[in-house]
Protein backbone atom coordinates (compact mmCIF):
# COMPACT_ATOMS: atom_id res chain seq x y z
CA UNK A 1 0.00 0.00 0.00
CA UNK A 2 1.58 3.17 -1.07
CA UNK A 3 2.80 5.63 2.01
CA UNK A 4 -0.59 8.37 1.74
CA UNK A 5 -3.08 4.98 1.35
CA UNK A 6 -1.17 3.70 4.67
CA UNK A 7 -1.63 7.53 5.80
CA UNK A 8 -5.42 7.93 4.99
CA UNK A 9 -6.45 4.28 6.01
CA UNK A 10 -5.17 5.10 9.53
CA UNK A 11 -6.95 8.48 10.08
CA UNK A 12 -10.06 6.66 8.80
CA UNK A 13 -9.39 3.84 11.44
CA UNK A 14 -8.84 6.72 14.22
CA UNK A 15 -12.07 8.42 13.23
CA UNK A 16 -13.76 5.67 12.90
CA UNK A 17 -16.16 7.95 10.15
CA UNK A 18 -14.52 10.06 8.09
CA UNK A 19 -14.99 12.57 5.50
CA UNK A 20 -12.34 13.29 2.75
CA UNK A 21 -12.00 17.00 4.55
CA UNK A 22 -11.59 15.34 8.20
CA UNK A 23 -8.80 13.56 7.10
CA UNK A 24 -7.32 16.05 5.03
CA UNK A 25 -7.17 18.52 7.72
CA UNK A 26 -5.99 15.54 10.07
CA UNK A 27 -2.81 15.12 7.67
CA UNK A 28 -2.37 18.71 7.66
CA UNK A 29 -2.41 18.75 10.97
CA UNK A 30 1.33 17.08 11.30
CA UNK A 31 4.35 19.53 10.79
CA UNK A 32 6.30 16.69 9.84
CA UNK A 33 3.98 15.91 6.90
CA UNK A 34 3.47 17.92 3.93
CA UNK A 35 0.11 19.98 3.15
CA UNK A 36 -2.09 17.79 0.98
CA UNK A 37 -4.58 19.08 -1.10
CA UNK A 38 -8.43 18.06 -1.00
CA UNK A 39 -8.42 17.02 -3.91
CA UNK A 40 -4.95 14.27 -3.54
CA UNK A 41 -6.86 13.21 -1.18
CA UNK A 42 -10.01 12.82 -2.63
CA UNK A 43 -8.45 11.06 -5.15
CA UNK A 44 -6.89 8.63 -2.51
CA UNK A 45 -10.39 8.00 -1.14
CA UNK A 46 -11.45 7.24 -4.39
CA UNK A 47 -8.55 4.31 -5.06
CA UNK A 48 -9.47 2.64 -1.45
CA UNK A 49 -12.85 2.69 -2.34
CA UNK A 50 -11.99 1.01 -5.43
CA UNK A 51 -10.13 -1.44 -3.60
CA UNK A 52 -12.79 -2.15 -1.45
CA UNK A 53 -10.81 -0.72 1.49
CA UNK A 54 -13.61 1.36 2.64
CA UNK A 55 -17.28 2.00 2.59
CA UNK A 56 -18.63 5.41 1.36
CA UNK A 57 -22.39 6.42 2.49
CA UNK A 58 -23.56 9.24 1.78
CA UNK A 59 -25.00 11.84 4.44
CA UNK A 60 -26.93 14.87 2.37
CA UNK A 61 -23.87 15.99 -0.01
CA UNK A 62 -20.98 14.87 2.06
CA UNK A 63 -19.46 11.33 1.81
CA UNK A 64 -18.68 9.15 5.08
CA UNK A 65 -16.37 6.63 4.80
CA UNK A 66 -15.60 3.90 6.91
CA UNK A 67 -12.74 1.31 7.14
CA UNK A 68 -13.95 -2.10 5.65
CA UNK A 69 -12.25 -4.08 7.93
CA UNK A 70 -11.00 -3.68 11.57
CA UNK A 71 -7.33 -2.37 11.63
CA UNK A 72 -6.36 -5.69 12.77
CA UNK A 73 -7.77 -7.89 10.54
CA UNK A 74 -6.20 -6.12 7.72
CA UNK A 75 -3.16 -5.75 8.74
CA UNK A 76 -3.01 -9.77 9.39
CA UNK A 77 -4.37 -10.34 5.65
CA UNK A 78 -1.83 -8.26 4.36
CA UNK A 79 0.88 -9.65 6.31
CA UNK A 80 -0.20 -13.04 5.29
CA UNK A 81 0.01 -11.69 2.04
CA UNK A 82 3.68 -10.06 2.07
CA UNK A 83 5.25 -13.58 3.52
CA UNK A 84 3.06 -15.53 1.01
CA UNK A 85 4.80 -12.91 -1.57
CA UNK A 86 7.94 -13.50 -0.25
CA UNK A 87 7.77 -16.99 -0.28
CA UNK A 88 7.05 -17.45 -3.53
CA UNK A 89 9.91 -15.40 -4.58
CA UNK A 90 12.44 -16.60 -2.60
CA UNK A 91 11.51 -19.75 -1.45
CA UNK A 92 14.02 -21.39 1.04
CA UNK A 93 16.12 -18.02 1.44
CA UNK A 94 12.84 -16.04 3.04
CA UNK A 95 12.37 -19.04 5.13
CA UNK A 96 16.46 -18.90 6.02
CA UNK A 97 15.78 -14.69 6.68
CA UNK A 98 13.13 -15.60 9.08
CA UNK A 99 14.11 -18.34 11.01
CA UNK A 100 17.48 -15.82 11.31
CA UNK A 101 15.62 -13.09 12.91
CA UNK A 102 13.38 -15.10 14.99
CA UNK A 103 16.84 -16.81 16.45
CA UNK A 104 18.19 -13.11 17.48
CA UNK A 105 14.81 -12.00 19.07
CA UNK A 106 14.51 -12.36 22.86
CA UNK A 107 13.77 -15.28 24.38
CA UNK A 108 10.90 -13.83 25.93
CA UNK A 109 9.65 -12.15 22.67
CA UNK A 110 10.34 -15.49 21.07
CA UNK A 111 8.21 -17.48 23.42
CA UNK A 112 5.28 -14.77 22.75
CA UNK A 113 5.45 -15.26 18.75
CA UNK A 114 4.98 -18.98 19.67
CA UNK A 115 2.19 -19.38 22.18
CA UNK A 116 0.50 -16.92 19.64
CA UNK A 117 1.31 -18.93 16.49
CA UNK A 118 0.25 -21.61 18.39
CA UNK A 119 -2.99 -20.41 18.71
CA UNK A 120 -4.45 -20.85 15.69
CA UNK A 121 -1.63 -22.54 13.45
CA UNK A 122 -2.05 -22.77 9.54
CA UNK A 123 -4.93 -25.24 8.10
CA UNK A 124 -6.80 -25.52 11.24
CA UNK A 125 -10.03 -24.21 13.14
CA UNK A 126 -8.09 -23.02 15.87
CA UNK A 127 -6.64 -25.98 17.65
CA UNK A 128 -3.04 -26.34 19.21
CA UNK A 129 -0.34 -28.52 17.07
């Protein structure tokens, strides 16, 4: 998802409802962030919707839009994604680049990432392996 998508999505999530002039002025709100204008990001709102990203309604002239899926849930579908990506790329070496970087987390961290993939491992209804 390109940086102002990433950008917008999360106002939208924050506000819960959002208008394209909410989040506008909610970008322009960050000195560290460039001015955007209404209509950049109307035309933002206009690729999630295509994407299905978000729901517009209308309310008199203005639209609302609303994430189409919890923050969460996306972000685990597009992480799922990314490492399916990866893996079909690189095969063995992603697998190599992971298992690397889970060895140098900390233990504790490490012991997390497990009871949590252990939760609901691949192929399953939810049941420990």
């Amino acid at each position: 998802m390109p940086e102002l998508e990433r950008l917008v999505m999360e106002e939208i999530w924050a506000q819960g409802e959002a208008t394209v002039r909410s989040v506008r002025d909610a970008l322009n709100a960050h000195d560290d962030q460039p001015a955007r204008a209404y209509t950049t990001v109307l035309t933002i709102f206009q690729r999630l919707d295509a994407k299905g990203l978000v729901q517009r309604s209308r309310n008199g002239r203005t639209d609302i839009y609303r994430a189409a899926l919890p923050r969460e849930e996306y972000l685990g579908a597009r992480a799922e994604a990314e490492v399916s990506e990866l893996l079909e790329q690189y095969g063995e070496l992603a697998l190599v680049q992971f298992a690397r970087r889970m060895a140098a987390l900390d233990p504790e961290r490490r012991a997390a990432l497990r009871r949590i993939a252990g939760e609901h491992p691949p192929g399953s209804a939810g049941g420990h392996t």
